[in-house]
PDB file of N, CA and C in Angstrom:
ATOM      1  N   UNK A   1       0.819  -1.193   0.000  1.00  0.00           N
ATOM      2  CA  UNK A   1       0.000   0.000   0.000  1.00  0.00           C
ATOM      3  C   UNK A   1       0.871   1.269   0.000  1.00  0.00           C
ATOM      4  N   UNK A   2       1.677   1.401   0.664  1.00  0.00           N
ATOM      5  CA  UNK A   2       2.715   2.643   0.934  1.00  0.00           C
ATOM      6  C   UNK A   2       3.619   2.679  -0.604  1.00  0.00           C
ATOM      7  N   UNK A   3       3.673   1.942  -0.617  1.00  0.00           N
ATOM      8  CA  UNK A   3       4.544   1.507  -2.062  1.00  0.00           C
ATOM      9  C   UNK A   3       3.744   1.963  -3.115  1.00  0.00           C
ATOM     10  N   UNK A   4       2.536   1.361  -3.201  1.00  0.00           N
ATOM     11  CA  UNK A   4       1.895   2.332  -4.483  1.00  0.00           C
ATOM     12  C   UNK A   4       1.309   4.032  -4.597  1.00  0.00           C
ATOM     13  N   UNK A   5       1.462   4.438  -2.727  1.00  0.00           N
ATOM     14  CA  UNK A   5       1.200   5.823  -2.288  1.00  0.00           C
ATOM     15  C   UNK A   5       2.466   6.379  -3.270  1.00  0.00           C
ATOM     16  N   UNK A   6       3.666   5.928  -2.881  1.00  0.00           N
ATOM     17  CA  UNK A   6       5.130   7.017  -2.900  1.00  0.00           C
ATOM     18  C   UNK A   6       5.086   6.878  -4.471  1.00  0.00           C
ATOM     19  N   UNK A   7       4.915   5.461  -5.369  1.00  0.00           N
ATOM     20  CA  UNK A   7       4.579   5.758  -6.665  1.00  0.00           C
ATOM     21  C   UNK A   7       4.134   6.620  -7.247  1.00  0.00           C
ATOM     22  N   UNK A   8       3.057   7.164  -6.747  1.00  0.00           N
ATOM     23  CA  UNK A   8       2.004   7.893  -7.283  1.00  0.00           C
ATOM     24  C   UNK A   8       2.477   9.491  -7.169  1.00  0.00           C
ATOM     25  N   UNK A   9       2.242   9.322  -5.938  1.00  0.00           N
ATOM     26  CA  UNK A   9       3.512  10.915  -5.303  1.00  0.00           C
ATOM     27  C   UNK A   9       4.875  10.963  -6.723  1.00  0.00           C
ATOM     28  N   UNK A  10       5.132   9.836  -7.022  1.00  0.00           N
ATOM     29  CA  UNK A  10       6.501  10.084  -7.838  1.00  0.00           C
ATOM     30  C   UNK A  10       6.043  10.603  -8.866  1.00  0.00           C
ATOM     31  N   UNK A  11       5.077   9.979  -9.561  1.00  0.00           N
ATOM     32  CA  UNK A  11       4.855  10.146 -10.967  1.00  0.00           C
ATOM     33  C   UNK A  11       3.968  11.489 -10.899  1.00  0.00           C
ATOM     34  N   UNK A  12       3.307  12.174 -10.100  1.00  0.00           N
ATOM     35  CA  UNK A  12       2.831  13.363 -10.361  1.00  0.00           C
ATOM     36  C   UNK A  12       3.809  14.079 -10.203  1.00  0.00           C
ATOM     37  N   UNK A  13       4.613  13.836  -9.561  1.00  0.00           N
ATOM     38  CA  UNK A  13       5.869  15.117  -9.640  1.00  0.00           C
ATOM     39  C   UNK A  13       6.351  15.056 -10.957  1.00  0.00           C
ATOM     40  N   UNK A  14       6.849  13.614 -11.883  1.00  0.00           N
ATOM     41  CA  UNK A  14       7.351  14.099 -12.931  1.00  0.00           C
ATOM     42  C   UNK A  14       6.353  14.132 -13.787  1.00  0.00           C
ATOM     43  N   UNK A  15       5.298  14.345 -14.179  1.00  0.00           N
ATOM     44  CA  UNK A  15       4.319  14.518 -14.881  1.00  0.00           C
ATOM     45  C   UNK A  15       4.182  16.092 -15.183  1.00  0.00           C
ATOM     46  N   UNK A  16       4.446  16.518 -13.901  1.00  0.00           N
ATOM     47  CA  UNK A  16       4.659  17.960 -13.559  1.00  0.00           C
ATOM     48  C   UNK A  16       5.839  18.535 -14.054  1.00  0.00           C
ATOM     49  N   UNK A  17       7.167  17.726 -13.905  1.00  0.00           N
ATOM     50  CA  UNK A  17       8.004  18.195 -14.717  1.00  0.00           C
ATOM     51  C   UNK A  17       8.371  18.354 -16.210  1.00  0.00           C
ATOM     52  N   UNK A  18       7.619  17.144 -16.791  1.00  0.00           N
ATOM     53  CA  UNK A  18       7.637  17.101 -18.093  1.00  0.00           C
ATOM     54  C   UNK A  18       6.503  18.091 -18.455  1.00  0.00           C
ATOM     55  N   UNK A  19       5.324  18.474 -18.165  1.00  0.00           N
ATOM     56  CA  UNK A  19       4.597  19.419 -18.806  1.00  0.00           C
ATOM     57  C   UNK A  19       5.235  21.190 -18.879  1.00  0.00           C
ATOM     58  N   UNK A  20       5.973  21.194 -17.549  1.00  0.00           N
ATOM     59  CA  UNK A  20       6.304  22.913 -17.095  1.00  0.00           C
ATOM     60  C   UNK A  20       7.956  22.340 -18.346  1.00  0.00           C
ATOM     61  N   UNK A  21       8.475  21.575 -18.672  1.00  0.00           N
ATOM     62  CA  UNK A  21       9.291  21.377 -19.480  1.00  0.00           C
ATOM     63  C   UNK A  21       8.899  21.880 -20.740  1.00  0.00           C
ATOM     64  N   UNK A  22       7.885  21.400 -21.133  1.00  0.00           N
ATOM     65  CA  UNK A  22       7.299  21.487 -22.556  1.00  0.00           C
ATOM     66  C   UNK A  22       7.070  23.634 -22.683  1.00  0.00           C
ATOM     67  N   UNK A  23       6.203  23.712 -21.697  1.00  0.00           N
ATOM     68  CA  UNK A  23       5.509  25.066 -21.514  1.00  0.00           C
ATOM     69  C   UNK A  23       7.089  25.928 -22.167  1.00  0.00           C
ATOM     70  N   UNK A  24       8.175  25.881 -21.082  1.00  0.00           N
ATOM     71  CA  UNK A  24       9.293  27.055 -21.676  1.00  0.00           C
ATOM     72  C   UNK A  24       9.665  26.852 -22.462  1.00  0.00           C
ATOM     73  N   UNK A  25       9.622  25.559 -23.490  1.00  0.00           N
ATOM     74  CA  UNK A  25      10.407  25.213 -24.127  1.00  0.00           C
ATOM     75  C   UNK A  25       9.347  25.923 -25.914  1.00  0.00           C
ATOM     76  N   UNK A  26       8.155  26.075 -25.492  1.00  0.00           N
ATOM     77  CA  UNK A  26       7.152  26.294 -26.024  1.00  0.00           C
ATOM     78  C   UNK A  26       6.981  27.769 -26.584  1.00  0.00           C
ATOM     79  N   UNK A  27       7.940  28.638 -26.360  1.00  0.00           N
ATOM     80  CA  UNK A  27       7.717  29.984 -25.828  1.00  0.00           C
ATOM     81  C   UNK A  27       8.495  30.573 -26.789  1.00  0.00           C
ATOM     82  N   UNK A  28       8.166  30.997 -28.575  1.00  0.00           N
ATOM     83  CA  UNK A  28       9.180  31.590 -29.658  1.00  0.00           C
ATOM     84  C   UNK A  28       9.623  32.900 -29.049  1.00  0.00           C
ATOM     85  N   UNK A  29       8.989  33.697 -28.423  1.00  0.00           N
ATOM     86  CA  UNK A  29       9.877  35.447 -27.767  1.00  0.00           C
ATOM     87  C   UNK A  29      10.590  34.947 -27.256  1.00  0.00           C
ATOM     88  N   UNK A  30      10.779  34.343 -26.097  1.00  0.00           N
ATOM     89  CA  UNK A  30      11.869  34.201 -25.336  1.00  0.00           C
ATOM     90  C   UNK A  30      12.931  33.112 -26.185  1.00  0.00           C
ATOM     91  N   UNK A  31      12.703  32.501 -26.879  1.00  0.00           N
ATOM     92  CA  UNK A  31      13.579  32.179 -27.880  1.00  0.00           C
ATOM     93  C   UNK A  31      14.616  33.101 -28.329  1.00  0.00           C
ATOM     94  N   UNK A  32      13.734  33.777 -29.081  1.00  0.00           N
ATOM     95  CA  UNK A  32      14.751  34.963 -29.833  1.00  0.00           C
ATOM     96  C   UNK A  32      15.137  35.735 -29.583  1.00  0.00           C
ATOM     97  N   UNK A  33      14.544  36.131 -28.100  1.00  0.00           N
ATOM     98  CA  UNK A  33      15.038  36.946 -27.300  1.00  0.00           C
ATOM     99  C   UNK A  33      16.292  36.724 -26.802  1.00  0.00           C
ATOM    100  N   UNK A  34      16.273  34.997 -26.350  1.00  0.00           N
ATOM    101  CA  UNK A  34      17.752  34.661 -25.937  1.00  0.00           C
ATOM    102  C   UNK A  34      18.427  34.668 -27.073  1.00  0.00           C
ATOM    103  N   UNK A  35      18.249  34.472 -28.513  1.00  0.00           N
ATOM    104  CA  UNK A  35      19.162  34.239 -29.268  1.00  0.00           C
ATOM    105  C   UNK A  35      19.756  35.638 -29.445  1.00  0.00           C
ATOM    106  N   UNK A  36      18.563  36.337 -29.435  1.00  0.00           N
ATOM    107  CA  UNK A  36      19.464  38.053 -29.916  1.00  0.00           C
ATOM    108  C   UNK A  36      20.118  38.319 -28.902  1.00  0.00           C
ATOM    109  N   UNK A  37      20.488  37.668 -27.276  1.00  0.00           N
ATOM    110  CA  UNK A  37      21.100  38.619 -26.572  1.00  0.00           C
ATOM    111  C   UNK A  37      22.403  37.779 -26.517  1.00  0.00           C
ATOM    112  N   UNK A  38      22.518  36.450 -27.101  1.00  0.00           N
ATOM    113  CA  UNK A  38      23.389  35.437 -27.365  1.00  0.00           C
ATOM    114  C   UNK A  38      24.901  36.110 -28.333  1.00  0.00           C
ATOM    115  N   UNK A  39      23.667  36.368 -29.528  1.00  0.00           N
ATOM    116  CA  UNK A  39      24.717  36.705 -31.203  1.00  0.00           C
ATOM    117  C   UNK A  39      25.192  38.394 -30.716  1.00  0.00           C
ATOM    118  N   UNK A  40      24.400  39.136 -29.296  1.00  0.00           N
ATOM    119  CA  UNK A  40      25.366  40.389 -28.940  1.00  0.00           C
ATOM    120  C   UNK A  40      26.086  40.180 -28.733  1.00  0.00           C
ATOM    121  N   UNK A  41      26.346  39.033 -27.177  1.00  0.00           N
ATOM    122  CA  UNK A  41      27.474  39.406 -26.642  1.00  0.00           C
ATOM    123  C   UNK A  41      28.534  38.754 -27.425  1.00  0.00           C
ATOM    124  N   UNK A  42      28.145  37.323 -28.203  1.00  0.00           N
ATOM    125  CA  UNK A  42      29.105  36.822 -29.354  1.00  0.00           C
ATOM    126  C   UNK A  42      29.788  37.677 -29.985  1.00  0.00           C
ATOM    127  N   UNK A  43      29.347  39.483 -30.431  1.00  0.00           N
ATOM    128  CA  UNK A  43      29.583  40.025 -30.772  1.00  0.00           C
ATOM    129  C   UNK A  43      30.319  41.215 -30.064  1.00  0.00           C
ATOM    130  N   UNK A  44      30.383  41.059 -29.089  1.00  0.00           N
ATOM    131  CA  UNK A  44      30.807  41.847 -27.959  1.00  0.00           C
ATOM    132  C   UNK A  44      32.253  40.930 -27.951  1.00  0.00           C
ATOM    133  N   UNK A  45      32.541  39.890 -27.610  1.00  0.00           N
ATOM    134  CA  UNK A  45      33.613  39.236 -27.428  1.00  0.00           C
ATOM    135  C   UNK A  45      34.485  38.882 -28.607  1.00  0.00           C
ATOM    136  N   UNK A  46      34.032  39.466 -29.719  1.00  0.00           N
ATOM    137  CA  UNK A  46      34.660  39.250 -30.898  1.00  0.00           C
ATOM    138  C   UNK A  46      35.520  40.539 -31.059  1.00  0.00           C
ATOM    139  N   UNK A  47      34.915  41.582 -30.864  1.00  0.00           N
ATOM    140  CA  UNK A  47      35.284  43.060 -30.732  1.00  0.00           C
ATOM    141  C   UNK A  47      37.048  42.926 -29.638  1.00  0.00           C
ATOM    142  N   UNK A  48      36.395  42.577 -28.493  1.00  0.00           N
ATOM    143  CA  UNK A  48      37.737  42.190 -27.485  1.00  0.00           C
ATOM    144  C   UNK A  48      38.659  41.360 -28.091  1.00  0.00           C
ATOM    145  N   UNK A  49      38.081  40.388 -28.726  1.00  0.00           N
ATOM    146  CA  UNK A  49      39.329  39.381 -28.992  1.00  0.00           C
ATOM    147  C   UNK A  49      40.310  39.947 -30.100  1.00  0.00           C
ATOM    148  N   UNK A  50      39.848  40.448 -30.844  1.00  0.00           N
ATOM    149  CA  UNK A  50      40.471  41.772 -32.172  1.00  0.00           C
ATOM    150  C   UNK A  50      40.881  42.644 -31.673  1.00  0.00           C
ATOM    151  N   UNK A  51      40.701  43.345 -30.389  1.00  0.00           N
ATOM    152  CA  UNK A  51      41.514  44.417 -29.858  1.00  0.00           C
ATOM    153  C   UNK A  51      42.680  43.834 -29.222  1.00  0.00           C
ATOM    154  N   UNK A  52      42.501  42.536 -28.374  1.00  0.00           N
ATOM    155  CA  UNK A  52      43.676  41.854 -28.042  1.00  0.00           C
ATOM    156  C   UNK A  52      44.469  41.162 -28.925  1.00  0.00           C
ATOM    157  N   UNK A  53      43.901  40.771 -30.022  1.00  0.00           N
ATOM    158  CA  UNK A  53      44.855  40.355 -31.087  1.00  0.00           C
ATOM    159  C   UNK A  53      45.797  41.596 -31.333  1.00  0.00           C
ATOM    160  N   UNK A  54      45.386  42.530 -32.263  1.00  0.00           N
ATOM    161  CA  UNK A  54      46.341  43.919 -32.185  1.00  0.00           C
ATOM    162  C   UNK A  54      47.064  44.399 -31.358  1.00  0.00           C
ATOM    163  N   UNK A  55      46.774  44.193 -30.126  1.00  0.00           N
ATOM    164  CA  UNK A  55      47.302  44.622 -29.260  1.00  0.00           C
ATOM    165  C   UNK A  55      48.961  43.731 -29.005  1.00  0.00           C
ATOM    166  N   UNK A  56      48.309  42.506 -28.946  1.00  0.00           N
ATOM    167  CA  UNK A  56      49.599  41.497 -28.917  1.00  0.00           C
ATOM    168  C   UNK A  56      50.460  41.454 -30.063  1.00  0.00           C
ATOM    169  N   UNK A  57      49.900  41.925 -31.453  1.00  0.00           N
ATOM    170  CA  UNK A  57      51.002  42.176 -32.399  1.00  0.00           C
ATOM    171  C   UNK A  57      51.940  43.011 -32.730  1.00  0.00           C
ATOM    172  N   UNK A  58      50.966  43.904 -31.655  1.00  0.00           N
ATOM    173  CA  UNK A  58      52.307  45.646 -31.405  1.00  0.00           C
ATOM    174  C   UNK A  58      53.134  45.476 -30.671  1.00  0.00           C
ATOM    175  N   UNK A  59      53.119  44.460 -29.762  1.00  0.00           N
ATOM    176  CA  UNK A  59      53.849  44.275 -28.314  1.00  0.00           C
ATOM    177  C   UNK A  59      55.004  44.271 -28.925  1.00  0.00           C
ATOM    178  N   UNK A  60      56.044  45.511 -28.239  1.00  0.00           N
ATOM    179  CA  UNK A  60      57.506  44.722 -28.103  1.00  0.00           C
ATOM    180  C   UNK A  60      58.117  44.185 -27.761  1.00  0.00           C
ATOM    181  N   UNK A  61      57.771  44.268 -26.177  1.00  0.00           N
ATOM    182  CA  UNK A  61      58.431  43.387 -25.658  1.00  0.00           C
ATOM    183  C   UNK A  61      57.560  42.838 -24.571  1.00  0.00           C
ATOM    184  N   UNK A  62      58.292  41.996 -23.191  1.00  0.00           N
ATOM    185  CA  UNK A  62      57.297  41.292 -22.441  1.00  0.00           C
ATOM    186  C   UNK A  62      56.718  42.562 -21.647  1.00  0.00           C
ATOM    187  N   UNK A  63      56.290  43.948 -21.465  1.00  0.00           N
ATOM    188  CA  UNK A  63      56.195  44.391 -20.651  1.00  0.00           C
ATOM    189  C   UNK A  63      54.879  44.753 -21.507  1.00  0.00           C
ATOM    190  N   UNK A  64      54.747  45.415 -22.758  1.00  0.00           N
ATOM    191  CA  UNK A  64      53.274  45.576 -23.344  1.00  0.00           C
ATOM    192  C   UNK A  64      52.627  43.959 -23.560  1.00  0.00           C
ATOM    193  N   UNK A  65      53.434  43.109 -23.500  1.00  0.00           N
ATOM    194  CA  UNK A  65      52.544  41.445 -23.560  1.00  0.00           C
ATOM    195  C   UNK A  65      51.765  41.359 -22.536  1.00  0.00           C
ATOM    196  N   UNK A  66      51.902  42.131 -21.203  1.00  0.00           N
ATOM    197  CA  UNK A  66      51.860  42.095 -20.098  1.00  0.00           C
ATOM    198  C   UNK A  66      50.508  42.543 -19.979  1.00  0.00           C
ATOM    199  N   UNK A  67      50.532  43.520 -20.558  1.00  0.00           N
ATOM    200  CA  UNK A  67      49.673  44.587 -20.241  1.00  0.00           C
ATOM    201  C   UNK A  67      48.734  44.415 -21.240  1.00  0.00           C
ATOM    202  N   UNK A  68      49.083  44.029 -22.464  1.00  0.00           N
ATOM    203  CA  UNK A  68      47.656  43.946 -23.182  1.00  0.00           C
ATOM    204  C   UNK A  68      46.804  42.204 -22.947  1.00  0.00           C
ATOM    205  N   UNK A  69      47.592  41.426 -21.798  1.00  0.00           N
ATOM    206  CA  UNK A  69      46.838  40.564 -21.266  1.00  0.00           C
ATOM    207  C   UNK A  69      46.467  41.282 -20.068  1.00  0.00           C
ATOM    208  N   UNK A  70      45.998  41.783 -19.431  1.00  0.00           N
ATOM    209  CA  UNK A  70      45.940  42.404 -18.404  1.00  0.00           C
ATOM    210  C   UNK A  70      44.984  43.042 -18.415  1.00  0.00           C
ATOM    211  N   UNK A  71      44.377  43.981 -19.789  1.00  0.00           N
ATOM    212  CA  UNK A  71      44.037  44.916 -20.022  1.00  0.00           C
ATOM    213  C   UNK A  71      42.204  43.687 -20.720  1.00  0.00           C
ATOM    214  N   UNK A  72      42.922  42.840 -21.483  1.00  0.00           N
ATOM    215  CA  UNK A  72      41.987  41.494 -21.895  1.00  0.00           C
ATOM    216  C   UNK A  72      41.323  41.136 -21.130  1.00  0.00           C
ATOM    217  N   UNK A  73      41.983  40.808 -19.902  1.00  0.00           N
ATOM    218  CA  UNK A  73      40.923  40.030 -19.104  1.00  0.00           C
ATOM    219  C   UNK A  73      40.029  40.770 -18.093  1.00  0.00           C
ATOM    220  N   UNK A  74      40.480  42.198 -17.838  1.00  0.00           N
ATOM    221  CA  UNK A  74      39.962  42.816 -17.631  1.00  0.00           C
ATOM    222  C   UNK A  74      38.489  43.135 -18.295  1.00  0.00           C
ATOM    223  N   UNK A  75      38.467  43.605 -19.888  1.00  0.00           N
ATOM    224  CA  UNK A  75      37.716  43.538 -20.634  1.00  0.00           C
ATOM    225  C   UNK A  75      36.624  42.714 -20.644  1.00  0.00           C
ATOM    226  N   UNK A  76      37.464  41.045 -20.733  1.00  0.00           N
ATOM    227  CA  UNK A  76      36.286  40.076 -20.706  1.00  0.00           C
ATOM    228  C   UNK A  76      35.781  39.866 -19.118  1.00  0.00           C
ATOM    229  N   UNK A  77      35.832  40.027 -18.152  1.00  0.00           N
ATOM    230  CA  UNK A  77      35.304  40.260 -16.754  1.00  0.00           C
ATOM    231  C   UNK A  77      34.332  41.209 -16.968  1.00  0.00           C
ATOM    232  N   UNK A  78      34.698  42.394 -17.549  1.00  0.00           N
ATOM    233  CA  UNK A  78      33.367  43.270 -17.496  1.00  0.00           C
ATOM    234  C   UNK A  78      32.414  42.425 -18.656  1.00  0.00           C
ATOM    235  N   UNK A  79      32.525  41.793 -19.209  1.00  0.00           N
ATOM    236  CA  UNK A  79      31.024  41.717 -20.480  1.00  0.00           C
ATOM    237  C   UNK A  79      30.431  39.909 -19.582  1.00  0.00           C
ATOM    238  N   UNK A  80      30.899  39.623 -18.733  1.00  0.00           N
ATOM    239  CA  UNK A  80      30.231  38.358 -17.777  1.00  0.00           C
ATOM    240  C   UNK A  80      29.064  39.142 -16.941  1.00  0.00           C
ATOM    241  N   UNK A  81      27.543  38.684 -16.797  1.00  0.00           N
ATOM    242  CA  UNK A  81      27.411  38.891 -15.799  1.00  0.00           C
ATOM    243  C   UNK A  81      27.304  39.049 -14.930  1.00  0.00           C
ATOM    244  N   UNK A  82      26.973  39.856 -14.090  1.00  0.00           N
ATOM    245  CA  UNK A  82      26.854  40.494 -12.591  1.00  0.00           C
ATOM    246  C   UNK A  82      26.377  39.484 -12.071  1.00  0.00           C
ATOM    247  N   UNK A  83      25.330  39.288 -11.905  1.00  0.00           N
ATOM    248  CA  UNK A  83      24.511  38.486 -11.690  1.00  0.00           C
ATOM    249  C   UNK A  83      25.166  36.688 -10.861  1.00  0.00           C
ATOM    250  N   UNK A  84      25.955  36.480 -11.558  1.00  0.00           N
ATOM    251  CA  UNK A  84      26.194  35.503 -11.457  1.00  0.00           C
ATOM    252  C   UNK A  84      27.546  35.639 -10.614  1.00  0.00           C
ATOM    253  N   UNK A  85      28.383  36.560 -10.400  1.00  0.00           N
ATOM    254  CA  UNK A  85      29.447  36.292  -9.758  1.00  0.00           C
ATOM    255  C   UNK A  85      30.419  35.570 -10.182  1.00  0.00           C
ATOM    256  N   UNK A  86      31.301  34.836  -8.813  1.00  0.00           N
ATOM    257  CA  UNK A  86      32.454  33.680  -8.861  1.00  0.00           C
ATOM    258  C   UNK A  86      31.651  32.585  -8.791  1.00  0.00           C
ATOM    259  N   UNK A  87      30.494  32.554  -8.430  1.00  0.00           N
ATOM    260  CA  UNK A  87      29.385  31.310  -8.426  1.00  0.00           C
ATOM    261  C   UNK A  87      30.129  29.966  -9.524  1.00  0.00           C
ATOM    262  N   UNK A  88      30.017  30.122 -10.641  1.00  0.00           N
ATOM    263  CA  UNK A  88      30.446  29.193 -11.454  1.00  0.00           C
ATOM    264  C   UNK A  88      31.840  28.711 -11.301  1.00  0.00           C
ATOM    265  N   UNK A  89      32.565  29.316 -10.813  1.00  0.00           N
ATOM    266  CA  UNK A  89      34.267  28.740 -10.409  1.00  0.00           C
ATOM    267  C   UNK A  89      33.738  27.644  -9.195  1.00  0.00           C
ATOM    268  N   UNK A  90      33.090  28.251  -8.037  1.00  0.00           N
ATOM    269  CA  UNK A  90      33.147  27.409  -7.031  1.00  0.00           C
ATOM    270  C   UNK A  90      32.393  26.023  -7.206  1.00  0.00           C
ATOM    271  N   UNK A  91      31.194  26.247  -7.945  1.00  0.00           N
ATOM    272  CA  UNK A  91      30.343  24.687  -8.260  1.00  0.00           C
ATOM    273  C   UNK A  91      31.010  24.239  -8.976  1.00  0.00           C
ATOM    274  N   UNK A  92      32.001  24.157  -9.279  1.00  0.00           N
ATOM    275  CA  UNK A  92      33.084  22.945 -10.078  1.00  0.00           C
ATOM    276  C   UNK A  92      34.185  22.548  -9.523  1.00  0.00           C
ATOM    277  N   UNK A  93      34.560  23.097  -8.110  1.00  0.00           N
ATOM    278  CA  UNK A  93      35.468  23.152  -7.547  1.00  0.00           C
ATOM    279  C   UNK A  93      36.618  23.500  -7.835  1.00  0.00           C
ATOM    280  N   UNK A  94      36.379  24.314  -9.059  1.00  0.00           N
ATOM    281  CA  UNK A  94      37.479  25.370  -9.649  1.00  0.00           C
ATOM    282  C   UNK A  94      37.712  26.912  -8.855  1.00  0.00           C
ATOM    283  N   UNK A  95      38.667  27.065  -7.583  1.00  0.00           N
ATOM    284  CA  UNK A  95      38.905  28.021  -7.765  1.00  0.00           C
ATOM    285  C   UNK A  95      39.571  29.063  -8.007  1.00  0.00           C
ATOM    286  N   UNK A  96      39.916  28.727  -9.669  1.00  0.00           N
ATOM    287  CA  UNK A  96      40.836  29.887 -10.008  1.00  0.00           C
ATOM    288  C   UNK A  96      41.905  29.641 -10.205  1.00  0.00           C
ATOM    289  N   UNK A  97      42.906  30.503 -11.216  1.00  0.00           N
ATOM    290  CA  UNK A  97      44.073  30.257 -11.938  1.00  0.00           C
ATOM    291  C   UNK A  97      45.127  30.901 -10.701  1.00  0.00           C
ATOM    292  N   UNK A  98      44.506  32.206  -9.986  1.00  0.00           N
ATOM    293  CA  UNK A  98      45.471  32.967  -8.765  1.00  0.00           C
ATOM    294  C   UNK A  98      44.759  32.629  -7.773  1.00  0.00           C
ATOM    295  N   UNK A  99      44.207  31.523  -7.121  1.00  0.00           N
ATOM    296  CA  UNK A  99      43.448  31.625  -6.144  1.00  0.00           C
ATOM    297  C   UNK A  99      44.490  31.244  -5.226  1.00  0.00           C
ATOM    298  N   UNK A 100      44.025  31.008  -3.976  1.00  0.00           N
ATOM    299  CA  UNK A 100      45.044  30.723  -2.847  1.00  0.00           C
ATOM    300  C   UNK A 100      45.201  29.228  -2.282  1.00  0.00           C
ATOM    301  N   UNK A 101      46.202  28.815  -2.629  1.00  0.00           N
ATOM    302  CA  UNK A 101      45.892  27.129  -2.577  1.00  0.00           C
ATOM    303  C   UNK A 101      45.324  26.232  -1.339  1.00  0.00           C
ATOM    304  N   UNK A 102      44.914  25.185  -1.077  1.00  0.00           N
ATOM    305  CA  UNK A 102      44.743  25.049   0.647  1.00  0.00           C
ATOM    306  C   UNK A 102      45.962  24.213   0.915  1.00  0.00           C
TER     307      UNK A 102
END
């Protein structure tokens, strides 16, 4: 008896998930909405990567190499969003190329 209760309990939950699945997936504005804000920033990071290309071909020596990586990652930090933080380093247990080791 309990056994066919928690069944039941199971399958309305995913019944529930597969329909609210379908619903967003259902939704052409927010489609294209994500796609247009997708092919910006694609376009945003293309802009940076061409300024850092140039940049690294002027370099004379290691001290502008320095700086026009420096100046890069800077760049690409600002076009990430806010929103989200270091969040994504830590759920992978990545933290970080300068982080502080344990």
């Amino acid at each position: 008896m309990m056994r066919k209760i928690i069944l039941s309990i199971l399958m309305v939950f995913l019944i529930q998930n597969i329909a609210g699945a379908k619903e967003r997936q259902s939704n052409p504005e927010n489609f294209e909405a994500l796609k247009l804000k997708v092919l910006e920033n694609i376009g945003k990071k293309r802009v940076a990567m061409n300024a850092f290309e140039t940049c690294v071909k002027s370099a004379l020596d290691k001290k502008d190499f320095k700086t026009c990586r420096k100046t890069h990652r800077q760049t690409m930090k600002s076009l990430h969003p806010k929103e989200r933080g270091d969040r994504g380093n830590q759920e992978r247990g990545n933290r970080g190329r300068n982080s502080e080791r344990r």
